[in-house]
PDB file of N, CA and C in Angstrom:
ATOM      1  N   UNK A   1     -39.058 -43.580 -68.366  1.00  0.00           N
ATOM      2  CA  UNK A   1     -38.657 -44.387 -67.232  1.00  0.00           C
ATOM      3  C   UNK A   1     -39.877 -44.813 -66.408  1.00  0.00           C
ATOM      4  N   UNK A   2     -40.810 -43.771 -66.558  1.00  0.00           N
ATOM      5  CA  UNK A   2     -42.108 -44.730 -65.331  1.00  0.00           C
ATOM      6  C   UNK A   2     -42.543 -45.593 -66.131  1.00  0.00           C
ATOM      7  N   UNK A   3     -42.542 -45.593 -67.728  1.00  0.00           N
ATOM      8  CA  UNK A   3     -43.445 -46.215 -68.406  1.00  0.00           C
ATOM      9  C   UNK A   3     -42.865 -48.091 -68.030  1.00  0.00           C
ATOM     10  N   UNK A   4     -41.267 -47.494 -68.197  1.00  0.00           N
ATOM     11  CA  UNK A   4     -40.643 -49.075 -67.706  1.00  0.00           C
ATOM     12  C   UNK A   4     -40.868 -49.756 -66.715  1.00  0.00           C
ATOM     13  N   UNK A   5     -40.824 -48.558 -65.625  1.00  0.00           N
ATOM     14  CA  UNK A   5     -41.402 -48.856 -64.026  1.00  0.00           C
ATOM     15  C   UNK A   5     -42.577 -49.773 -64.136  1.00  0.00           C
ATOM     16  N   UNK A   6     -44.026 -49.202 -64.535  1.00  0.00           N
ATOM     17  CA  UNK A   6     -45.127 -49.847 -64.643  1.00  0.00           C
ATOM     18  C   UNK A   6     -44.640 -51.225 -65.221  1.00  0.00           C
ATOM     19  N   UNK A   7     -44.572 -51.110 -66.122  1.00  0.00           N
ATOM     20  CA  UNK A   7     -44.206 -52.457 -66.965  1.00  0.00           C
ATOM     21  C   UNK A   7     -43.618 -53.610 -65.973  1.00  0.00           C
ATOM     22  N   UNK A   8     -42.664 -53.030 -65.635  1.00  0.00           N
ATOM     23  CA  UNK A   8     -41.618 -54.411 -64.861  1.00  0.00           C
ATOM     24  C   UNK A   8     -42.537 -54.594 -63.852  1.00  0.00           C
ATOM     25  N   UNK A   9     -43.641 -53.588 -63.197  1.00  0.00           N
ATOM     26  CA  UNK A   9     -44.599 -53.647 -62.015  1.00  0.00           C
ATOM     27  C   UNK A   9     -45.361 -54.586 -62.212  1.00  0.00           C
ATOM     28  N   UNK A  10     -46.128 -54.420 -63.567  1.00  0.00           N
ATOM     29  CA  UNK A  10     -47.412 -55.056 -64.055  1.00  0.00           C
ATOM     30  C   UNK A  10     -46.930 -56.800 -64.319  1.00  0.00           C
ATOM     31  N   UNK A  11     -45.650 -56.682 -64.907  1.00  0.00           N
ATOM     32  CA  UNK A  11     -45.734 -58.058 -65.599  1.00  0.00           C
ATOM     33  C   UNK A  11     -43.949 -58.818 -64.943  1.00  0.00           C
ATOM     34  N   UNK A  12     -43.444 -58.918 -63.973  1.00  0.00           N
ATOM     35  CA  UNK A  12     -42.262 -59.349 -63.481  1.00  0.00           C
ATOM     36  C   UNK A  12     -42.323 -60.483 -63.654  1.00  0.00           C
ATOM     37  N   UNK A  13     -42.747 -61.443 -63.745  1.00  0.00           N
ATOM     38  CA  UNK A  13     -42.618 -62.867 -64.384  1.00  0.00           C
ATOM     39  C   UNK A  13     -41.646 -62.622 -66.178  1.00  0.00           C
ATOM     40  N   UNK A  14     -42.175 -61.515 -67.211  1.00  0.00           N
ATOM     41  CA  UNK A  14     -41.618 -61.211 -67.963  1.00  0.00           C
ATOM     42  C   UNK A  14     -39.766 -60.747 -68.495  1.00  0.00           C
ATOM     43  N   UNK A  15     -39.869 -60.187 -67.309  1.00  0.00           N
ATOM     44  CA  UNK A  15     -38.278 -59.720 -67.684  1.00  0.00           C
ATOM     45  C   UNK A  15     -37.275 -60.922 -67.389  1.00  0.00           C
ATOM     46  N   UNK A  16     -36.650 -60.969 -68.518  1.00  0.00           N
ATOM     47  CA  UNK A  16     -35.557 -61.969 -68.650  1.00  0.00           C
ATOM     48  C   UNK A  16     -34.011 -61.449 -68.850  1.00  0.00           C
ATOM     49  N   UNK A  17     -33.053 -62.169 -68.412  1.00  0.00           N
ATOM     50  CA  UNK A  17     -31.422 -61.015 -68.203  1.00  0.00           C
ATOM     51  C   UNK A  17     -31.081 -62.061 -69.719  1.00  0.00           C
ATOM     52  N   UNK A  18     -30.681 -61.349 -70.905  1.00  0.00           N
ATOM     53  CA  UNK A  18     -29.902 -61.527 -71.814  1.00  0.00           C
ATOM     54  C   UNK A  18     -28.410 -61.298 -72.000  1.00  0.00           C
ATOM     55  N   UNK A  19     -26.940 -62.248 -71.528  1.00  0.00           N
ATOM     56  CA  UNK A  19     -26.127 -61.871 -71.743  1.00  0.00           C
ATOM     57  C   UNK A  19     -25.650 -61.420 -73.368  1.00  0.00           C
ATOM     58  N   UNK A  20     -23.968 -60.747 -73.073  1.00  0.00           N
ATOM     59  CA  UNK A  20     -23.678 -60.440 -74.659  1.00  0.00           C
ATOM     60  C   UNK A  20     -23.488 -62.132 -74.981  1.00  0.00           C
ATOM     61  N   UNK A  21     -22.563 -63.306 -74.267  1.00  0.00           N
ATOM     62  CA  UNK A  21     -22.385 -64.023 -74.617  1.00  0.00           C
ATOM     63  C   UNK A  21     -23.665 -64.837 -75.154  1.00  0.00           C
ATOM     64  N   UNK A  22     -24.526 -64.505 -74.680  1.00  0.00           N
ATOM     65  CA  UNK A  22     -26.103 -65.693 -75.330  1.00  0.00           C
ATOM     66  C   UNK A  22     -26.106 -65.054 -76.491  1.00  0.00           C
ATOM     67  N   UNK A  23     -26.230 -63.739 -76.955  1.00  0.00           N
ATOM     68  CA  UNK A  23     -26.120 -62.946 -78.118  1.00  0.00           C
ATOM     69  C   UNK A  23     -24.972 -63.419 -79.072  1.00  0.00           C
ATOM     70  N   UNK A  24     -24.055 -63.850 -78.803  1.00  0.00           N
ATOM     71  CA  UNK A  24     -23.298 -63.731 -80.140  1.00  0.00           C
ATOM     72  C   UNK A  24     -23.473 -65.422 -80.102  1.00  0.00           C
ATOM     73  N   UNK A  25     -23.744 -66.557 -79.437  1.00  0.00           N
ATOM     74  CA  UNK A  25     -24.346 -67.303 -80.260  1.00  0.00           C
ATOM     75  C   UNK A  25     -25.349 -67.278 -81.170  1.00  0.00           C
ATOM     76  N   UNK A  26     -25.803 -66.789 -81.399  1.00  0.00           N
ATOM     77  CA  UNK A  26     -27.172 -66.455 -82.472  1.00  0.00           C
ATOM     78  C   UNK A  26     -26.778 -65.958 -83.500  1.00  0.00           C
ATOM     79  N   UNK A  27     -27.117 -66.835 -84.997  1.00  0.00           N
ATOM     80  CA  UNK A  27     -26.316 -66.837 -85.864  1.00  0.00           C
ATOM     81  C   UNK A  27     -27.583 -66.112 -87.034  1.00  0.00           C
ATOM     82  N   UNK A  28     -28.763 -65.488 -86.667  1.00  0.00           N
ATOM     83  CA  UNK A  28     -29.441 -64.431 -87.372  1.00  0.00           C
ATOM     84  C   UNK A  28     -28.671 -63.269 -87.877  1.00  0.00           C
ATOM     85  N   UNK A  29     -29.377 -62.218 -88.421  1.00  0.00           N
ATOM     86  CA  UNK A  29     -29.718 -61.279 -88.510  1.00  0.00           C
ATOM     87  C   UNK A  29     -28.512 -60.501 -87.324  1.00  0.00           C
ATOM     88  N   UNK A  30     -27.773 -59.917 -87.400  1.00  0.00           N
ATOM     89  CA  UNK A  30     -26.929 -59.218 -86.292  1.00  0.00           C
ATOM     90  C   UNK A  30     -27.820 -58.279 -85.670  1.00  0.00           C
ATOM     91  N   UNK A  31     -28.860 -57.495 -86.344  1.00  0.00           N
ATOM     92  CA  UNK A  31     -29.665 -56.574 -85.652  1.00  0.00           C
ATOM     93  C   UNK A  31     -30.850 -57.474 -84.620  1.00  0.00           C
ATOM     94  N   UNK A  32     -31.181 -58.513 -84.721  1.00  0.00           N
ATOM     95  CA  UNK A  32     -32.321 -59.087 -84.248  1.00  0.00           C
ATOM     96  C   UNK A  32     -32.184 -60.280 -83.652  1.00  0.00           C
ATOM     97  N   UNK A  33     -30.525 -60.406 -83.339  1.00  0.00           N
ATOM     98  CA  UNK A  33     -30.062 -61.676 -82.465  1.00  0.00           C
ATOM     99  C   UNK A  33     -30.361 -61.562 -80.778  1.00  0.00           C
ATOM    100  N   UNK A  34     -30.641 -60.494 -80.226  1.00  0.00           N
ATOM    101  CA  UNK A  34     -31.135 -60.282 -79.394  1.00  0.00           C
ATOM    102  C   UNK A  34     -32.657 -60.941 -79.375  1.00  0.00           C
ATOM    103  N   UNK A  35     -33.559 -60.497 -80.172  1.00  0.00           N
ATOM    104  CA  UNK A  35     -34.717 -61.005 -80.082  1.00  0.00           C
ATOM    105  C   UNK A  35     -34.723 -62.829 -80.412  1.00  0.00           C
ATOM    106  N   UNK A  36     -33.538 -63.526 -81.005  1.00  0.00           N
ATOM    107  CA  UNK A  36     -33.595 -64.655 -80.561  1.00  0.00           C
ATOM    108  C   UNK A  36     -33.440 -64.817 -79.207  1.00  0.00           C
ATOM    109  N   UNK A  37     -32.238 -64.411 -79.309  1.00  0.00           N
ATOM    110  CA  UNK A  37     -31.381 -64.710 -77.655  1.00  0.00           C
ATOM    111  C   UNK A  37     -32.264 -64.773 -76.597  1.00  0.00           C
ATOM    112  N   UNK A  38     -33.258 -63.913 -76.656  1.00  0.00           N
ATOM    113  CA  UNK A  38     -34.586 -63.222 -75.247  1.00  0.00           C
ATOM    114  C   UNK A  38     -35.613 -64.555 -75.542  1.00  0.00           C
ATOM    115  N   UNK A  39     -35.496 -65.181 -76.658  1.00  0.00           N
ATOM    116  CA  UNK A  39     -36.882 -66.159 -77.547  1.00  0.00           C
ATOM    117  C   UNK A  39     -36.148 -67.415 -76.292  1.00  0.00           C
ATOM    118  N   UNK A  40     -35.208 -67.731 -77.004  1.00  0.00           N
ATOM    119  CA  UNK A  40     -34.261 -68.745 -76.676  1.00  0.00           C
ATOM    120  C   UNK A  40     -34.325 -69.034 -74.620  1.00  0.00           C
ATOM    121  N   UNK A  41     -33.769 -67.795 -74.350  1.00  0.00           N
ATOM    122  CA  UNK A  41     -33.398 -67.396 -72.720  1.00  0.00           C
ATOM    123  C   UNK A  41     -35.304 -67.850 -72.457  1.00  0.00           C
ATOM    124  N   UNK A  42     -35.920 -67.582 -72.300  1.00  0.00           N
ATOM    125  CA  UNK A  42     -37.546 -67.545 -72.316  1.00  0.00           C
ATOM    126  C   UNK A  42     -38.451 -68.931 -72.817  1.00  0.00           C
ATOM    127  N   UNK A  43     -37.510 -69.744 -73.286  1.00  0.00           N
ATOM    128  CA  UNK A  43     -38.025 -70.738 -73.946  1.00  0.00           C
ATOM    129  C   UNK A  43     -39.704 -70.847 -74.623  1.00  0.00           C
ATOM    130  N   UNK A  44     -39.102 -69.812 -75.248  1.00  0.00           N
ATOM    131  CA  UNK A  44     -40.649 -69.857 -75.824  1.00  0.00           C
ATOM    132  C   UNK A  44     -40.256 -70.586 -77.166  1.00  0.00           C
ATOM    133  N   UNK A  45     -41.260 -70.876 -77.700  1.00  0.00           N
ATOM    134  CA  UNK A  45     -41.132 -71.964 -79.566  1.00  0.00           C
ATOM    135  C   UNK A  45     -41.485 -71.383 -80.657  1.00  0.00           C
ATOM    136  N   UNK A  46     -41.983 -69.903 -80.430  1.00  0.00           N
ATOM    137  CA  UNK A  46     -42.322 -69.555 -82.039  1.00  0.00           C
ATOM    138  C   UNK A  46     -42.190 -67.251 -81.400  1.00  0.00           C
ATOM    139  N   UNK A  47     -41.455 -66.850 -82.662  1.00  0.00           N
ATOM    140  CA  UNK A  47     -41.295 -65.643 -82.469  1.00  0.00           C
ATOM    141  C   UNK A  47     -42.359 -65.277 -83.635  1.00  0.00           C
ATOM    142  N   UNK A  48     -42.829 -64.092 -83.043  1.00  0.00           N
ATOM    143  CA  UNK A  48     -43.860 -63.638 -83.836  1.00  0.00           C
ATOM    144  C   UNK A  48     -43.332 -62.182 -84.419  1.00  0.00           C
ATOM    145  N   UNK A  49     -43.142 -62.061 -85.674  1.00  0.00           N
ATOM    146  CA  UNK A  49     -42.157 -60.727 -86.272  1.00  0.00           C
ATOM    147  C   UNK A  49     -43.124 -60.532 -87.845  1.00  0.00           C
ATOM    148  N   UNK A  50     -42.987 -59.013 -88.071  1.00  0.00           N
ATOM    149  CA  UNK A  50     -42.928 -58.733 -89.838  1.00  0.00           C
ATOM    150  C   UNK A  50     -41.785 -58.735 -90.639  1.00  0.00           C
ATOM    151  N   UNK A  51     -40.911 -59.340 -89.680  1.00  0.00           N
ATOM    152  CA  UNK A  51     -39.521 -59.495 -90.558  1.00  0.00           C
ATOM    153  C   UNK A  51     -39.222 -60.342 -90.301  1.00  0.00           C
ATOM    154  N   UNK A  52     -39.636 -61.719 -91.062  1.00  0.00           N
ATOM    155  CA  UNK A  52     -39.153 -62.755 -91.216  1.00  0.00           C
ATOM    156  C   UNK A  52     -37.645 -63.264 -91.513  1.00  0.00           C
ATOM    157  N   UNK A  53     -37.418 -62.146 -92.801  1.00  0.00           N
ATOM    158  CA  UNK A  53     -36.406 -62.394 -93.161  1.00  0.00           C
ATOM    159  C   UNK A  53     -35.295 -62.801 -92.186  1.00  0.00           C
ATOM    160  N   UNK A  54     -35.185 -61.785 -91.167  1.00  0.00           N
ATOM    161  CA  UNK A  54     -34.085 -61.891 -90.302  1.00  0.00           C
ATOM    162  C   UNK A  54     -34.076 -62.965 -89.673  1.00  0.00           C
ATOM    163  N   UNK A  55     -35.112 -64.190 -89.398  1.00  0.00           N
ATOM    164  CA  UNK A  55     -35.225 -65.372 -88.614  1.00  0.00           C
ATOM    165  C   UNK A  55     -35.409 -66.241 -89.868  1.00  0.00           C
ATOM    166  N   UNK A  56     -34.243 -66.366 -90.113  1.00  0.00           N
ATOM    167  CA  UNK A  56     -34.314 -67.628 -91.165  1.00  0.00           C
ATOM    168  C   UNK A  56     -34.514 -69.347 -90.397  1.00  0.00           C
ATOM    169  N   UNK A  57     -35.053 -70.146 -90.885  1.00  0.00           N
ATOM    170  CA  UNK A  57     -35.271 -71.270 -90.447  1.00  0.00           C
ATOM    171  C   UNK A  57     -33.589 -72.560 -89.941  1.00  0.00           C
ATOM    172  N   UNK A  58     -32.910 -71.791 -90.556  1.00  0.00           N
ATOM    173  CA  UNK A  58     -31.646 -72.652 -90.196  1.00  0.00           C
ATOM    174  C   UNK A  58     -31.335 -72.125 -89.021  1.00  0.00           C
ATOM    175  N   UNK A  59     -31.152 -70.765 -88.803  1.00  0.00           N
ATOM    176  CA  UNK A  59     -30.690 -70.048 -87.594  1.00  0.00           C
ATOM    177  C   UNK A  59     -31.326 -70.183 -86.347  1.00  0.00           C
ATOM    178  N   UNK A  60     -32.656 -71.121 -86.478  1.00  0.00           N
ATOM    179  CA  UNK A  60     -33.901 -71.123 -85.331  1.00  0.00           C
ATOM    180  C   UNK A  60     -33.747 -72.617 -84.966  1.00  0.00           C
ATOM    181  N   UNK A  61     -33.623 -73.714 -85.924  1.00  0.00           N
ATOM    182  CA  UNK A  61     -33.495 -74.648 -85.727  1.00  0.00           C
ATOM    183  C   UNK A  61     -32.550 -75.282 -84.461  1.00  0.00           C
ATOM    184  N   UNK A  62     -31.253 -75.171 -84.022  1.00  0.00           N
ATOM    185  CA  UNK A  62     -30.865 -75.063 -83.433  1.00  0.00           C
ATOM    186  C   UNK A  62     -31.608 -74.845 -81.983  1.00  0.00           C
ATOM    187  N   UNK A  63     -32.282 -73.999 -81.965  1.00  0.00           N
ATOM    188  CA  UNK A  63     -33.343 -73.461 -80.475  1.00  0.00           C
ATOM    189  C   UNK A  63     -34.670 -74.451 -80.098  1.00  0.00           C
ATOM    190  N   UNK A  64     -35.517 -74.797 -81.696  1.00  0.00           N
ATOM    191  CA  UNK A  64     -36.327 -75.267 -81.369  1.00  0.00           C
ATOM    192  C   UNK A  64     -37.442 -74.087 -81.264  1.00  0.00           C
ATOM    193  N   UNK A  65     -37.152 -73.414 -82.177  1.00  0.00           N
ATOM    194  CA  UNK A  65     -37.726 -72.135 -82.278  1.00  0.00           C
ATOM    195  C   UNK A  65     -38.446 -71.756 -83.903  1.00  0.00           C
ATOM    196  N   UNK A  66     -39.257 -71.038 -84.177  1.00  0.00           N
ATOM    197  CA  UNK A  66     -39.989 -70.851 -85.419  1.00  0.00           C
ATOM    198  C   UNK A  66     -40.259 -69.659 -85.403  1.00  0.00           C
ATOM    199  N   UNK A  67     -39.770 -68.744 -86.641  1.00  0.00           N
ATOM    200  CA  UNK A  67     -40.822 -67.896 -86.908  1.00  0.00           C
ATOM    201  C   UNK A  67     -42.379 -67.673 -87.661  1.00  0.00           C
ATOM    202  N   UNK A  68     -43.011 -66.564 -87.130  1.00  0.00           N
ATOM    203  CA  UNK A  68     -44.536 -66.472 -88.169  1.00  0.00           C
ATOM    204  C   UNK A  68     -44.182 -65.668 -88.266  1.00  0.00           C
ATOM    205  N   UNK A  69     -45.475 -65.266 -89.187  1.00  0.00           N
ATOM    206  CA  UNK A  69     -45.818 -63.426 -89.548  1.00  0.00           C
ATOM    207  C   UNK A  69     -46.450 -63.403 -87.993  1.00  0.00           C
ATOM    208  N   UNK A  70     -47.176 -61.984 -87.996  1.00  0.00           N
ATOM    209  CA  UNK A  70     -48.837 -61.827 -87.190  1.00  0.00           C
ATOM    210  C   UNK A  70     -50.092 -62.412 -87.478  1.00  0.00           C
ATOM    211  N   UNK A  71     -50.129 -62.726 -89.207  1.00  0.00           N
ATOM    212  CA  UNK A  71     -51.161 -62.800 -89.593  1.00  0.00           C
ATOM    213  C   UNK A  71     -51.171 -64.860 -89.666  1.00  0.00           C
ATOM    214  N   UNK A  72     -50.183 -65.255 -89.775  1.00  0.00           N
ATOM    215  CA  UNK A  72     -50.071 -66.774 -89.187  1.00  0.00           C
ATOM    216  C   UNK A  72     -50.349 -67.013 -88.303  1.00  0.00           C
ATOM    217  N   UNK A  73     -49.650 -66.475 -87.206  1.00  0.00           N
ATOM    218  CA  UNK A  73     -49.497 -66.614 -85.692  1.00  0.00           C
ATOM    219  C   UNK A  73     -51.301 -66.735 -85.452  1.00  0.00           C
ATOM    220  N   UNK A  74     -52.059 -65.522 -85.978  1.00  0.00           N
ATOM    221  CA  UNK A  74     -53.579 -65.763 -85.442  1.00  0.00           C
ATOM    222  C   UNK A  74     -54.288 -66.154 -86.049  1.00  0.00           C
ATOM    223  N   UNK A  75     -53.719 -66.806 -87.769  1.00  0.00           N
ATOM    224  CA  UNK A  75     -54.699 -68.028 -88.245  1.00  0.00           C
ATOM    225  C   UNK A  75     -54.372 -68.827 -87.875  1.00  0.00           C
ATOM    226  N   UNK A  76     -53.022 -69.700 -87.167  1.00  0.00           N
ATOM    227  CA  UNK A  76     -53.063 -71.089 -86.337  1.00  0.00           C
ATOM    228  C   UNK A  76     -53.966 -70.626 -84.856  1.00  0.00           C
ATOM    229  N   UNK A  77     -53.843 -70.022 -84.285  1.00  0.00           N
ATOM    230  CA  UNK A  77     -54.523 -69.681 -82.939  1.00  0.00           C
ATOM    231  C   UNK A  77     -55.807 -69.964 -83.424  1.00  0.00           C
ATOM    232  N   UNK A  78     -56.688 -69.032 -84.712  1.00  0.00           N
ATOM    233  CA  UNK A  78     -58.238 -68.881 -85.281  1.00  0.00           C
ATOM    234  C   UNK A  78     -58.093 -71.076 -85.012  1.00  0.00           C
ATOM    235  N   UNK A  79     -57.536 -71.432 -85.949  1.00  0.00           N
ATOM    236  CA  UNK A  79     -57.444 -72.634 -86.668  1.00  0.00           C
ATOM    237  C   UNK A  79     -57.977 -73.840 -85.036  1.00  0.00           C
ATOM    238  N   UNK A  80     -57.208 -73.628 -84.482  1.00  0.00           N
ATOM    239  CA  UNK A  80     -57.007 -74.464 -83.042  1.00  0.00           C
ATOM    240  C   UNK A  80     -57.831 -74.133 -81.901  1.00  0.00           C
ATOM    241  N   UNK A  81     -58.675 -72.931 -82.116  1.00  0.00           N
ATOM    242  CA  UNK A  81     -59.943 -72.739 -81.809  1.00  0.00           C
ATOM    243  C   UNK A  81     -59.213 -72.437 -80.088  1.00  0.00           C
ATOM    244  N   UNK A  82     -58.145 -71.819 -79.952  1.00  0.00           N
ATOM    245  CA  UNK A  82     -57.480 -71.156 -78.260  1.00  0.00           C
ATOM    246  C   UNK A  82     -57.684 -69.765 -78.185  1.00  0.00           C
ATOM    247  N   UNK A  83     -58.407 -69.461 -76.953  1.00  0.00           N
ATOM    248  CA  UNK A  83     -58.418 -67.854 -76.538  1.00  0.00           C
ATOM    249  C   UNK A  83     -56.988 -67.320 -76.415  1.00  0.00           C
ATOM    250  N   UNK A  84     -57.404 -66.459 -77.091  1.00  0.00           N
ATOM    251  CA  UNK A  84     -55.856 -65.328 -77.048  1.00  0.00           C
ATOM    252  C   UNK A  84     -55.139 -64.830 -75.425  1.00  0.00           C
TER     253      UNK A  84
END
């Protein structure tokens, strides 16, 4: 619990409220529809996972959303020459 404390301390721009209803639109992976849902709620454009599988490209489309690996994610970053 402090570790959460700090966290929500350090970075409150971060925390985002995920309903169940944003969740069961998300037509992934049942274990990892949350981590759309939070992608989605956050509008961010690309989830960065080692389990691709579960973010299939039809299920993202919809959002406007993409998955990488890790090791994509920081050869486009290397590629485009942006500080991390």
């Amino acid at each position: 619990m402090r570790l959460e404390a700090r966290i929500k301390e350090a970075f409150p721009a971060a925390l985002i409220v995920i309903t169940d209803s944003i969740v069961q639109l998300m037509t992934n992976h049942p274990g990892d529809r949350h981590v759309l849902a939070a992608a989605m709620v956050a509008k961010a454009n690309i989830i960065v996972t080692s389990n691709l599988k579960h973010f299939q490209d039809q299920d993202l489309a919809p959002w406007q959303i993409e998955a990488k690996s890790p090791d994509e994610f920081l050869t486009d970053r290397k590629e485009e020459q942006l500080p991390f």
